[in-house]
PDB file of N, CA and C in Angstrom:
ATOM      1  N   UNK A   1     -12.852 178.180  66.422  1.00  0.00           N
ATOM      2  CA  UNK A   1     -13.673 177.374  65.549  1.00  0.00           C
ATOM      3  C   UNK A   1     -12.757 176.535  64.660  1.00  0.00           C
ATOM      4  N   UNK A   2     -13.070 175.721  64.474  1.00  0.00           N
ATOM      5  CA  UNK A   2     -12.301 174.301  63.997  1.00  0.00           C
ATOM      6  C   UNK A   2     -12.275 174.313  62.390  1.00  0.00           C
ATOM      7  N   UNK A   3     -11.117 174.163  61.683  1.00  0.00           N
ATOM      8  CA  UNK A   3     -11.022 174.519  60.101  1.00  0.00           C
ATOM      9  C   UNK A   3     -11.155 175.971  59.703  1.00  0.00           C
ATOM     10  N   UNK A   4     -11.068 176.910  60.497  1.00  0.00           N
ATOM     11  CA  UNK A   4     -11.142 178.246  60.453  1.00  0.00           C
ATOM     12  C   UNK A   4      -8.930 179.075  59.724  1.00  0.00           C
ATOM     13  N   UNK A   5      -8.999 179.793  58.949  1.00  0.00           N
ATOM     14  CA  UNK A   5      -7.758 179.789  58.493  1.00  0.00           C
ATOM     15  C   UNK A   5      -7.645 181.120  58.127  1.00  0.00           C
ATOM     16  N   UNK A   6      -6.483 181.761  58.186  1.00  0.00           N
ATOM     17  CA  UNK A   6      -6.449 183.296  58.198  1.00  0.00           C
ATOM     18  C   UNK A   6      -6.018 183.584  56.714  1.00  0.00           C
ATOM     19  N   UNK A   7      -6.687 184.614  55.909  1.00  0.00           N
ATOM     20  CA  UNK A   7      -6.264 185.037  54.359  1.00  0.00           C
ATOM     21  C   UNK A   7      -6.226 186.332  54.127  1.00  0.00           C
ATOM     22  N   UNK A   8      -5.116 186.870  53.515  1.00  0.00           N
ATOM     23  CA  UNK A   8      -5.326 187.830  53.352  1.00  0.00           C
ATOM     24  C   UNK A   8      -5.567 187.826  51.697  1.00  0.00           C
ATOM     25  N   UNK A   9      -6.381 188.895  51.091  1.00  0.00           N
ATOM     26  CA  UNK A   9      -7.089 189.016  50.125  1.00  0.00           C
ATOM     27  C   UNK A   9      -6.728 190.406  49.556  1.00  0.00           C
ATOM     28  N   UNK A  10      -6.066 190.872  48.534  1.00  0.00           N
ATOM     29  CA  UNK A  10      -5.750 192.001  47.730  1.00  0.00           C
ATOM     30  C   UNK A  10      -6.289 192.176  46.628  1.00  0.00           C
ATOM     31  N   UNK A  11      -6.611 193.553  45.846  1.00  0.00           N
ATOM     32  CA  UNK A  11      -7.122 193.386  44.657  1.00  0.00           C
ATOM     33  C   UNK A  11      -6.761 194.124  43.923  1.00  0.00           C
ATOM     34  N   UNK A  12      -6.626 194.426  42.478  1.00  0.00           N
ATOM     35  CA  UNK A  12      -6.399 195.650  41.633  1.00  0.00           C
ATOM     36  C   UNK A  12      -7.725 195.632  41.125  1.00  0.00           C
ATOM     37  N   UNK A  13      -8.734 196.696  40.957  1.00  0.00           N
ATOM     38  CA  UNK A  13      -9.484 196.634  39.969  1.00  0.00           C
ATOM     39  C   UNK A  13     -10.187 197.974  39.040  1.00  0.00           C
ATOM     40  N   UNK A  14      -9.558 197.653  37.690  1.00  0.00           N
ATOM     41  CA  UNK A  14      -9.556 199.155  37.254  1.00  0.00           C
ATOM     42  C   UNK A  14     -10.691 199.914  37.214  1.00  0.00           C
ATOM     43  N   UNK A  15     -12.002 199.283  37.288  1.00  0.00           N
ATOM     44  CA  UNK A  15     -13.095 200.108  37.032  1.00  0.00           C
ATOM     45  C   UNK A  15     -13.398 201.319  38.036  1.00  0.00           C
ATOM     46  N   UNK A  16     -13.791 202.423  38.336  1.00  0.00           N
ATOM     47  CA  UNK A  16     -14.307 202.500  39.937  1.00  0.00           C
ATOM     48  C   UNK A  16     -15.492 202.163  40.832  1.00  0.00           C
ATOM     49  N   UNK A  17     -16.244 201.585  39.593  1.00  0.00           N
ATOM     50  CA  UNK A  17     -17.760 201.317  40.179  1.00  0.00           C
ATOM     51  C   UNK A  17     -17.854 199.586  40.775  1.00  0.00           C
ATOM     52  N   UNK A  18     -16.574 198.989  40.021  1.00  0.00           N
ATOM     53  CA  UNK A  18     -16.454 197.126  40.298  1.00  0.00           C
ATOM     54  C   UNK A  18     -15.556 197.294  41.528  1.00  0.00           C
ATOM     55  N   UNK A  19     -14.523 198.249  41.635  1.00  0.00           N
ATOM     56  CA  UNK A  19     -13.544 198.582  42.814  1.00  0.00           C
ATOM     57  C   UNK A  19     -14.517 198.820  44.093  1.00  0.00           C
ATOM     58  N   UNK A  20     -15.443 199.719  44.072  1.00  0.00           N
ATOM     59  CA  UNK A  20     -16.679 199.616  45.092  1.00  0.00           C
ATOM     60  C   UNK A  20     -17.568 198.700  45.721  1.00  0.00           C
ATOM     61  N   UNK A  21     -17.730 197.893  44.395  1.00  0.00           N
ATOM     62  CA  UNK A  21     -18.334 196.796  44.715  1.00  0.00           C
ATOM     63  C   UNK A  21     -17.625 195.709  45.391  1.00  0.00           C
ATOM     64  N   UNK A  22     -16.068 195.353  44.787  1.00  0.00           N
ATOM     65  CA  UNK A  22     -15.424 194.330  45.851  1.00  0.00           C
ATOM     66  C   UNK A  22     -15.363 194.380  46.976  1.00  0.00           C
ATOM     67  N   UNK A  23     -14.958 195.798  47.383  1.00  0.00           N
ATOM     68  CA  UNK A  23     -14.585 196.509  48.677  1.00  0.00           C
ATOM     69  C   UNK A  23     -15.871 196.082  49.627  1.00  0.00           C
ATOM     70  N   UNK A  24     -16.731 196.874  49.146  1.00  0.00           N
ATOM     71  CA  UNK A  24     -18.267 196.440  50.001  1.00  0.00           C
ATOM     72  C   UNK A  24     -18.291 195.188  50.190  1.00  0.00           C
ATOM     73  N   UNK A  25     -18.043 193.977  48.495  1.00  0.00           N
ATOM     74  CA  UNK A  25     -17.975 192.724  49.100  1.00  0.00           C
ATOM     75  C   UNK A  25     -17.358 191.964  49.993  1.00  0.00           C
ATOM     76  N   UNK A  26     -16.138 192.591  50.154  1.00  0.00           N
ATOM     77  CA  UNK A  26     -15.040 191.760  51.235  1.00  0.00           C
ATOM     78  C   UNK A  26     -15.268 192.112  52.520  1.00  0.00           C
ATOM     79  N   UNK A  27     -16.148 193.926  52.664  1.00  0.00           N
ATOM     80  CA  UNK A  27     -16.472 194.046  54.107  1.00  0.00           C
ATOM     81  C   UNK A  27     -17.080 192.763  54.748  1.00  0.00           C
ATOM     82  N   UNK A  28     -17.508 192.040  53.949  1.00  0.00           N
ATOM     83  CA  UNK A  28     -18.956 190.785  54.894  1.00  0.00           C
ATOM     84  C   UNK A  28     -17.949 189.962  54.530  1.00  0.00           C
ATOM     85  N   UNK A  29     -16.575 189.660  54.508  1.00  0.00           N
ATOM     86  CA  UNK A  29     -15.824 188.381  54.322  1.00  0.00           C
ATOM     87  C   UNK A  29     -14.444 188.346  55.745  1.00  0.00           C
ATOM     88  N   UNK A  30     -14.221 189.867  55.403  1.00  0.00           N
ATOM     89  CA  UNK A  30     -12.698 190.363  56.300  1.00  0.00           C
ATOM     90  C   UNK A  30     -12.746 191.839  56.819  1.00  0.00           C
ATOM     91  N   UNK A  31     -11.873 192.261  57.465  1.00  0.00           N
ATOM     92  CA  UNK A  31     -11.635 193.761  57.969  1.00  0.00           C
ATOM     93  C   UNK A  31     -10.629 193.960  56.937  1.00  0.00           C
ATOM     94  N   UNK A  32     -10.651 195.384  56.364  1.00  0.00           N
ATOM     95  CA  UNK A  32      -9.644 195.661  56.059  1.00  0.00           C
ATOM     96  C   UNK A  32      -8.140 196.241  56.925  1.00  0.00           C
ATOM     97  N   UNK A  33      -7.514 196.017  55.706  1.00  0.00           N
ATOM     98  CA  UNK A  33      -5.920 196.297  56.708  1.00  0.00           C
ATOM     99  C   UNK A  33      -5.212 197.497  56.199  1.00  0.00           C
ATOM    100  N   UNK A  34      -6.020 197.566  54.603  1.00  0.00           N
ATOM    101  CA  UNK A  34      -5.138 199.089  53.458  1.00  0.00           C
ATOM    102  C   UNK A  34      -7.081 198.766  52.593  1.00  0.00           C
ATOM    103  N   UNK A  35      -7.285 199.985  51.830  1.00  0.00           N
ATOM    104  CA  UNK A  35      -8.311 200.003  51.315  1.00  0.00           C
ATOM    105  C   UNK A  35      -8.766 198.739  50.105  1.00  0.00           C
ATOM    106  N   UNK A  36      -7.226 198.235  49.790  1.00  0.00           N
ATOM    107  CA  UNK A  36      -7.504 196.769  48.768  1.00  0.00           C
ATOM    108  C   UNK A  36      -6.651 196.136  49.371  1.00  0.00           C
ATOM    109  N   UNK A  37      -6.624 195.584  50.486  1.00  0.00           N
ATOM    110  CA  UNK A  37      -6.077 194.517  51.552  1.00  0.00           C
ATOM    111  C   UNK A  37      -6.996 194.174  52.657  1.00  0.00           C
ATOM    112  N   UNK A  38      -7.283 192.922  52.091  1.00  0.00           N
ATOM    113  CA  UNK A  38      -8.434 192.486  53.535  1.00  0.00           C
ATOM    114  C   UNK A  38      -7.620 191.564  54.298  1.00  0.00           C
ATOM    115  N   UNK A  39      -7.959 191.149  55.881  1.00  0.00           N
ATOM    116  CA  UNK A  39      -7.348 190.387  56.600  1.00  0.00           C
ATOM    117  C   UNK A  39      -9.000 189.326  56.653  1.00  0.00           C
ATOM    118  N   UNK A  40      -8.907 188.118  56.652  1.00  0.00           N
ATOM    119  CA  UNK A  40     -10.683 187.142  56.093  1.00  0.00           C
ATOM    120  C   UNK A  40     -10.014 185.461  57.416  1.00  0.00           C
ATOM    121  N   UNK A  41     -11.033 185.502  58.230  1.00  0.00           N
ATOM    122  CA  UNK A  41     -10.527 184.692  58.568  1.00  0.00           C
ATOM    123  C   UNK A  41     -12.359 183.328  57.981  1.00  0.00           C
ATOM    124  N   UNK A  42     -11.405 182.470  57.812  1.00  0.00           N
ATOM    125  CA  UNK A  42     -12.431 181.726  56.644  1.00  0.00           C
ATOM    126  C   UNK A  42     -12.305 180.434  56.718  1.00  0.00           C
ATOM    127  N   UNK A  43     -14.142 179.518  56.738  1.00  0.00           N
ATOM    128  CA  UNK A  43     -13.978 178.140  57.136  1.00  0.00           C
ATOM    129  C   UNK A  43     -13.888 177.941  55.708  1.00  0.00           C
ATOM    130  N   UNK A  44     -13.580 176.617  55.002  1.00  0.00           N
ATOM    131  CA  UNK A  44     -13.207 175.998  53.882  1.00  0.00           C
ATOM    132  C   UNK A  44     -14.670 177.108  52.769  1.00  0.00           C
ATOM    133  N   UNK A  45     -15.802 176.387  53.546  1.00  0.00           N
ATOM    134  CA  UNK A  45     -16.966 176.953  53.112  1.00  0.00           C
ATOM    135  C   UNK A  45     -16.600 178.505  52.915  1.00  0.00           C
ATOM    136  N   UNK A  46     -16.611 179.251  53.765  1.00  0.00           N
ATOM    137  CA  UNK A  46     -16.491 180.640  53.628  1.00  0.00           C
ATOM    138  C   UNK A  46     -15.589 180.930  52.283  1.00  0.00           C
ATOM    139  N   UNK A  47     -14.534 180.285  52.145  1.00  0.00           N
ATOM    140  CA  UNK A  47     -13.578 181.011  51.409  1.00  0.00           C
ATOM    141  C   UNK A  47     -14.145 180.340  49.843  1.00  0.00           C
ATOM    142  N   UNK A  48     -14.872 179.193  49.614  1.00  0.00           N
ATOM    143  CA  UNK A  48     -15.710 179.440  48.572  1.00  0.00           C
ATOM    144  C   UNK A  48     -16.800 180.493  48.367  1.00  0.00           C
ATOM    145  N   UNK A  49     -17.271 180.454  49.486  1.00  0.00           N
ATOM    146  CA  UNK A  49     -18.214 181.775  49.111  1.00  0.00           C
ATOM    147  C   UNK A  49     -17.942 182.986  48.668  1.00  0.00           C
ATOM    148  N   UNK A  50     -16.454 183.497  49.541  1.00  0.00           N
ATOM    149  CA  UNK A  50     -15.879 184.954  48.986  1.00  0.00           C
ATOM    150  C   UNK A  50     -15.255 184.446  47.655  1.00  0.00           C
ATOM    151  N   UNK A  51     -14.812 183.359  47.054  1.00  0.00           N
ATOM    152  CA  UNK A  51     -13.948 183.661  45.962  1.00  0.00           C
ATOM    153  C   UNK A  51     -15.584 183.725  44.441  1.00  0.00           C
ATOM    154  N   UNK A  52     -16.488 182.827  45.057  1.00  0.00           N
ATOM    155  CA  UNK A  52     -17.847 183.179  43.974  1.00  0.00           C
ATOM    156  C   UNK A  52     -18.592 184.537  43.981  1.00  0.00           C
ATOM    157  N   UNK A  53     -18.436 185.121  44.976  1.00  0.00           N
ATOM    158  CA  UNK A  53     -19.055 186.109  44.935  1.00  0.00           C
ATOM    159  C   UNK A  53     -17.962 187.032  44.357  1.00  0.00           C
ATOM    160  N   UNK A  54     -16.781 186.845  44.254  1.00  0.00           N
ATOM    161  CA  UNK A  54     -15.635 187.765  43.454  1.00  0.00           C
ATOM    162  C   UNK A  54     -15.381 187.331  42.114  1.00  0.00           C
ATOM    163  N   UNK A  55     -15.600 186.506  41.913  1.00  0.00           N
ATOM    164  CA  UNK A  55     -16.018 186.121  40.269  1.00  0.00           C
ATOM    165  C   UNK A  55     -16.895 186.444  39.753  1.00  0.00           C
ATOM    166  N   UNK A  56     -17.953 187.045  40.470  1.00  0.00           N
ATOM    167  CA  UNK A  56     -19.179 187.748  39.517  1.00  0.00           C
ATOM    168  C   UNK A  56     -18.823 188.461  39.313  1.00  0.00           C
ATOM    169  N   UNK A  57     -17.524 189.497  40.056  1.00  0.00           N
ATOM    170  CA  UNK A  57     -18.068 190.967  40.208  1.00  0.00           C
ATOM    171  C   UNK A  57     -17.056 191.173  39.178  1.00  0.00           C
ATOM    172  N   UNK A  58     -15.676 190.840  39.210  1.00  0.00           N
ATOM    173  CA  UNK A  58     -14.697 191.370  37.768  1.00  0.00           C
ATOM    174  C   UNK A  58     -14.670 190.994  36.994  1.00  0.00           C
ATOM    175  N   UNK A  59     -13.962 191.690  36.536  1.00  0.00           N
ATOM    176  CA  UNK A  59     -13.505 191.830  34.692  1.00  0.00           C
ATOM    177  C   UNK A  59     -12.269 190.665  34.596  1.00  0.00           C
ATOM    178  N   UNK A  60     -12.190 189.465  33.898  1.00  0.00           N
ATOM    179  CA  UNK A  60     -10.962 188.601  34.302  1.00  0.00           C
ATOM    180  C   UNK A  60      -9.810 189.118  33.652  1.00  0.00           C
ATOM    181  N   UNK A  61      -9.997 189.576  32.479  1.00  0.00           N
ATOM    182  CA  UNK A  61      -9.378 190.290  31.610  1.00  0.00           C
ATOM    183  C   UNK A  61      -8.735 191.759  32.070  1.00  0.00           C
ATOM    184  N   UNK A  62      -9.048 192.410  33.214  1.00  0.00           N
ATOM    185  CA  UNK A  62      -8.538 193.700  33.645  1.00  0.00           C
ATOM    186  C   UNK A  62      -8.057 193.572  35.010  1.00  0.00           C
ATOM    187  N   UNK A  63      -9.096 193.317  35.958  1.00  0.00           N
ATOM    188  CA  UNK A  63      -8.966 193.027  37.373  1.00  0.00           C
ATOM    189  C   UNK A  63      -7.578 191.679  37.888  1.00  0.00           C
ATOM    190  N   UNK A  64      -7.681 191.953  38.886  1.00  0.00           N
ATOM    191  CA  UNK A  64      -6.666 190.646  39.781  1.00  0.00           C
ATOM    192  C   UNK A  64      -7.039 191.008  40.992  1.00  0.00           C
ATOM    193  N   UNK A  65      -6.904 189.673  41.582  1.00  0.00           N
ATOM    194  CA  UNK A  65      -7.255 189.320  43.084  1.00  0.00           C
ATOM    195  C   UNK A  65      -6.349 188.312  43.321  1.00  0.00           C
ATOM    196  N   UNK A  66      -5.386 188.736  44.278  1.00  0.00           N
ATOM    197  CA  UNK A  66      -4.658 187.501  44.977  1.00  0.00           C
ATOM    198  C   UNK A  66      -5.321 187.375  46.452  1.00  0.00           C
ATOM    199  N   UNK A  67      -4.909 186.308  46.518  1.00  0.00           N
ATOM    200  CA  UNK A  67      -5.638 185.170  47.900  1.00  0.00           C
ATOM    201  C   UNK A  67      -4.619 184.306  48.763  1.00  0.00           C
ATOM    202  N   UNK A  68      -4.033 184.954  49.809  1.00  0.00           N
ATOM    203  CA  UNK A  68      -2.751 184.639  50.415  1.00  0.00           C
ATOM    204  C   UNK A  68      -3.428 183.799  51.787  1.00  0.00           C
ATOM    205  N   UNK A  69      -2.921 182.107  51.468  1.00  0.00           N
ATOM    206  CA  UNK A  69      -3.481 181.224  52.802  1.00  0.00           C
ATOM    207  C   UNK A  69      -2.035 181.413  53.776  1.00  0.00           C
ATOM    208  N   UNK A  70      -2.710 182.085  55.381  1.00  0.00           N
ATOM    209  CA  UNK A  70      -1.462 182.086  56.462  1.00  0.00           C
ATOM    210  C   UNK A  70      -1.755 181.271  56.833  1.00  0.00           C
ATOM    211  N   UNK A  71      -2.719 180.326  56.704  1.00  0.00           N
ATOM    212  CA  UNK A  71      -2.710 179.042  57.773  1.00  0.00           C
ATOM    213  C   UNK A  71      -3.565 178.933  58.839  1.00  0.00           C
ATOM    214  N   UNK A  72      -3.707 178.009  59.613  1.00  0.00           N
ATOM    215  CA  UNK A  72      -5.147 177.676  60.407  1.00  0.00           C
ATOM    216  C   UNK A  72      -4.829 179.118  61.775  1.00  0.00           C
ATOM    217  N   UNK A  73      -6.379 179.652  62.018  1.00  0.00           N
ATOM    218  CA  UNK A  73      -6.386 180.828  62.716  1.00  0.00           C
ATOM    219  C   UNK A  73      -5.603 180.553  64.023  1.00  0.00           C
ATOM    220  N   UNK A  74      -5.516 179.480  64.716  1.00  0.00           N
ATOM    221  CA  UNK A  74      -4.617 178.958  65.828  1.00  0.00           C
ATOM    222  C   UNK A  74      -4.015 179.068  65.516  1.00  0.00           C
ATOM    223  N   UNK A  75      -3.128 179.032  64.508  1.00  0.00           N
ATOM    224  CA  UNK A  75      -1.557 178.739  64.859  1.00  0.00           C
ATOM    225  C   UNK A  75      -0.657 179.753  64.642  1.00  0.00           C
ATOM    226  N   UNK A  76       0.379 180.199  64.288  1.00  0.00           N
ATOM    227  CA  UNK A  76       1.312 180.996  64.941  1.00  0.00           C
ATOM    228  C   UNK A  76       1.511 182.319  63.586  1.00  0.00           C
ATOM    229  N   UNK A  77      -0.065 182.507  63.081  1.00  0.00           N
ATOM    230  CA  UNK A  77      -0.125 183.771  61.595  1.00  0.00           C
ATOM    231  C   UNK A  77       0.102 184.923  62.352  1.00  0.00           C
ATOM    232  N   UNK A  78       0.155 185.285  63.750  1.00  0.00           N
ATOM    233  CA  UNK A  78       1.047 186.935  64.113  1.00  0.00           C
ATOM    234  C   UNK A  78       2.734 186.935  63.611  1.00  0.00           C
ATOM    235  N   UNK A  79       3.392 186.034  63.838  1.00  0.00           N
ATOM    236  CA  UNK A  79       4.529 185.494  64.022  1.00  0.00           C
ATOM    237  C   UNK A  79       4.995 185.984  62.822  1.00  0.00           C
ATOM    238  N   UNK A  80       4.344 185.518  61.807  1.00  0.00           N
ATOM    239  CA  UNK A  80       4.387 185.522  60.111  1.00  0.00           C
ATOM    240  C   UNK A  80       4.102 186.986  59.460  1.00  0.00           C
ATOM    241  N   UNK A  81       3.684 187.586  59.748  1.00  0.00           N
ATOM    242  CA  UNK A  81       3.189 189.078  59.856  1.00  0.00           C
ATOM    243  C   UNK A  81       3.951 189.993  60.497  1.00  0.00           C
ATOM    244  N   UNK A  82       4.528 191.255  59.524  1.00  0.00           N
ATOM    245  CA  UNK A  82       5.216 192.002  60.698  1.00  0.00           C
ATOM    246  C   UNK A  82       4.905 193.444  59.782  1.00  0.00           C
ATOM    247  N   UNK A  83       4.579 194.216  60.786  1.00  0.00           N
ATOM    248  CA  UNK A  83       4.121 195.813  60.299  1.00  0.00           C
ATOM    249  C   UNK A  83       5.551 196.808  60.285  1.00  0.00           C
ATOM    250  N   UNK A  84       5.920 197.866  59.755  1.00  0.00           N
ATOM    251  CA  UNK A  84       6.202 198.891  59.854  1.00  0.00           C
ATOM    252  C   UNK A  84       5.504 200.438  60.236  1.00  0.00           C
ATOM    253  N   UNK A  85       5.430 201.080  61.179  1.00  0.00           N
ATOM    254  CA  UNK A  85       4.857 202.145  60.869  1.00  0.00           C
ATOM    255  C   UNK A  85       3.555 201.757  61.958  1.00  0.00           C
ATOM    256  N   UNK A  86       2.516 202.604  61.844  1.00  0.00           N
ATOM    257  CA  UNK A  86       1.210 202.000  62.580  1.00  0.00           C
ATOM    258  C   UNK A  86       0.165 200.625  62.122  1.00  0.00           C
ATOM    259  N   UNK A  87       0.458 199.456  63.142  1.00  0.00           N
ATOM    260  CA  UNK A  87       0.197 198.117  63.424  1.00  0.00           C
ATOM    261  C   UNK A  87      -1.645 198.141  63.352  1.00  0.00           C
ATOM    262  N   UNK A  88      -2.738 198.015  61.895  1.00  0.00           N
ATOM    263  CA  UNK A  88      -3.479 197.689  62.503  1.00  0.00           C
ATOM    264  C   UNK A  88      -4.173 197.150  63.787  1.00  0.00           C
ATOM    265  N   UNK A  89      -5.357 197.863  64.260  1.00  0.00           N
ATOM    266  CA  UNK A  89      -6.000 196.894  65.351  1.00  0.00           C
ATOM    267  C   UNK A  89      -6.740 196.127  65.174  1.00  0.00           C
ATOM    268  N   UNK A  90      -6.516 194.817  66.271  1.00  0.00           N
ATOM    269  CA  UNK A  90      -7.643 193.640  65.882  1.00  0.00           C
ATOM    270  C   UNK A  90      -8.967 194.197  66.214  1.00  0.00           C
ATOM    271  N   UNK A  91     -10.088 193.593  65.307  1.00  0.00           N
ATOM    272  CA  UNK A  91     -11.560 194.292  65.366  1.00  0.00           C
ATOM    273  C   UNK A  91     -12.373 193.272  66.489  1.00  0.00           C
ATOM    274  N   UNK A  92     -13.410 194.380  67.256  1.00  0.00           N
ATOM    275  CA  UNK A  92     -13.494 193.491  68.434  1.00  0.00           C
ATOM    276  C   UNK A  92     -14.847 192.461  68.035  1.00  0.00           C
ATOM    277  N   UNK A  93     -15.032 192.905  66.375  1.00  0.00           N
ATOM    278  CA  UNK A  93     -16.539 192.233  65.951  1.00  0.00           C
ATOM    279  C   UNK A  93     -16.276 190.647  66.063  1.00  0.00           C
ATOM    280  N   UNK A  94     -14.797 190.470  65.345  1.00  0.00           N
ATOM    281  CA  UNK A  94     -14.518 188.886  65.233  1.00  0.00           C
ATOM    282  C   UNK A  94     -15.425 187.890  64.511  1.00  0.00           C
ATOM    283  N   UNK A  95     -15.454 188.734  63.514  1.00  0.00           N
ATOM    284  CA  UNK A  95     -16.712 187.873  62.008  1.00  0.00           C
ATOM    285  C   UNK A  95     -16.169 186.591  61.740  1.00  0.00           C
ATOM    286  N   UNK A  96     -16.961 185.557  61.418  1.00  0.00           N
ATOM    287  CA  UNK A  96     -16.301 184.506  60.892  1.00  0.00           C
ATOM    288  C   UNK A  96     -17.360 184.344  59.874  1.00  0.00           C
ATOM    289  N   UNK A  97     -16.782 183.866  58.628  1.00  0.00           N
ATOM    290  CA  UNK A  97     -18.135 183.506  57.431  1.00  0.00           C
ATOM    291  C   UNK A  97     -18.368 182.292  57.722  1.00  0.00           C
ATOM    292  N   UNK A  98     -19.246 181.429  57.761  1.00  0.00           N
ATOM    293  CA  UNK A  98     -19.337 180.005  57.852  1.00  0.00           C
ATOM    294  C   UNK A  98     -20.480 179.406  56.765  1.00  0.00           C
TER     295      UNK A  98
END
């Protein structure tokens, strides 16, 4: 899909009840890769949608969310990526937000 771009998405968030809530939120955005590490592959649109729907949910003042662009889903984001230890698997759902 065309304008589609791979992100990975991390979060700290101190509460445990707002930490629940991101988590749940990013399930409908990305797979996770670690329990506050999502892998989001996202059209321009999509990745406004996940960053508004993550502005409701924290505290700006406590929480952080970084938002790491690898670049368009074609092109060479395995390359850029390298695991130690056991290599997530790709999910065979293949969500895209649009």
């Amino acid at each position: 899909m065309a304008g589609v771009k791979i992100f990975v998405v991390s979060y700290d968030i101190m509460n445990p009840k707002r930490l629940q809530r991101v988590h749940k939120t990013m399930k409908g955005f990305g797979e996770p890769i670690h329990y506050s590490v999502f892998r989001c592959n996202l059209t321009p649109k999509g990745l406004v949608e996940m960053k508004a729907a993550l502005v409701e949910l924290i505290k700006h003042d406590q929480d952080r969310i970084m938002i790491i662009d690898l670049g368009p889903e074609d092109g060479m984001v395995m390359n850029r990526v390298e695991f130690i230890g056991v290599t997530p698997q790709e999910s065979e759902r293949g969500a895209i937000v649009v």
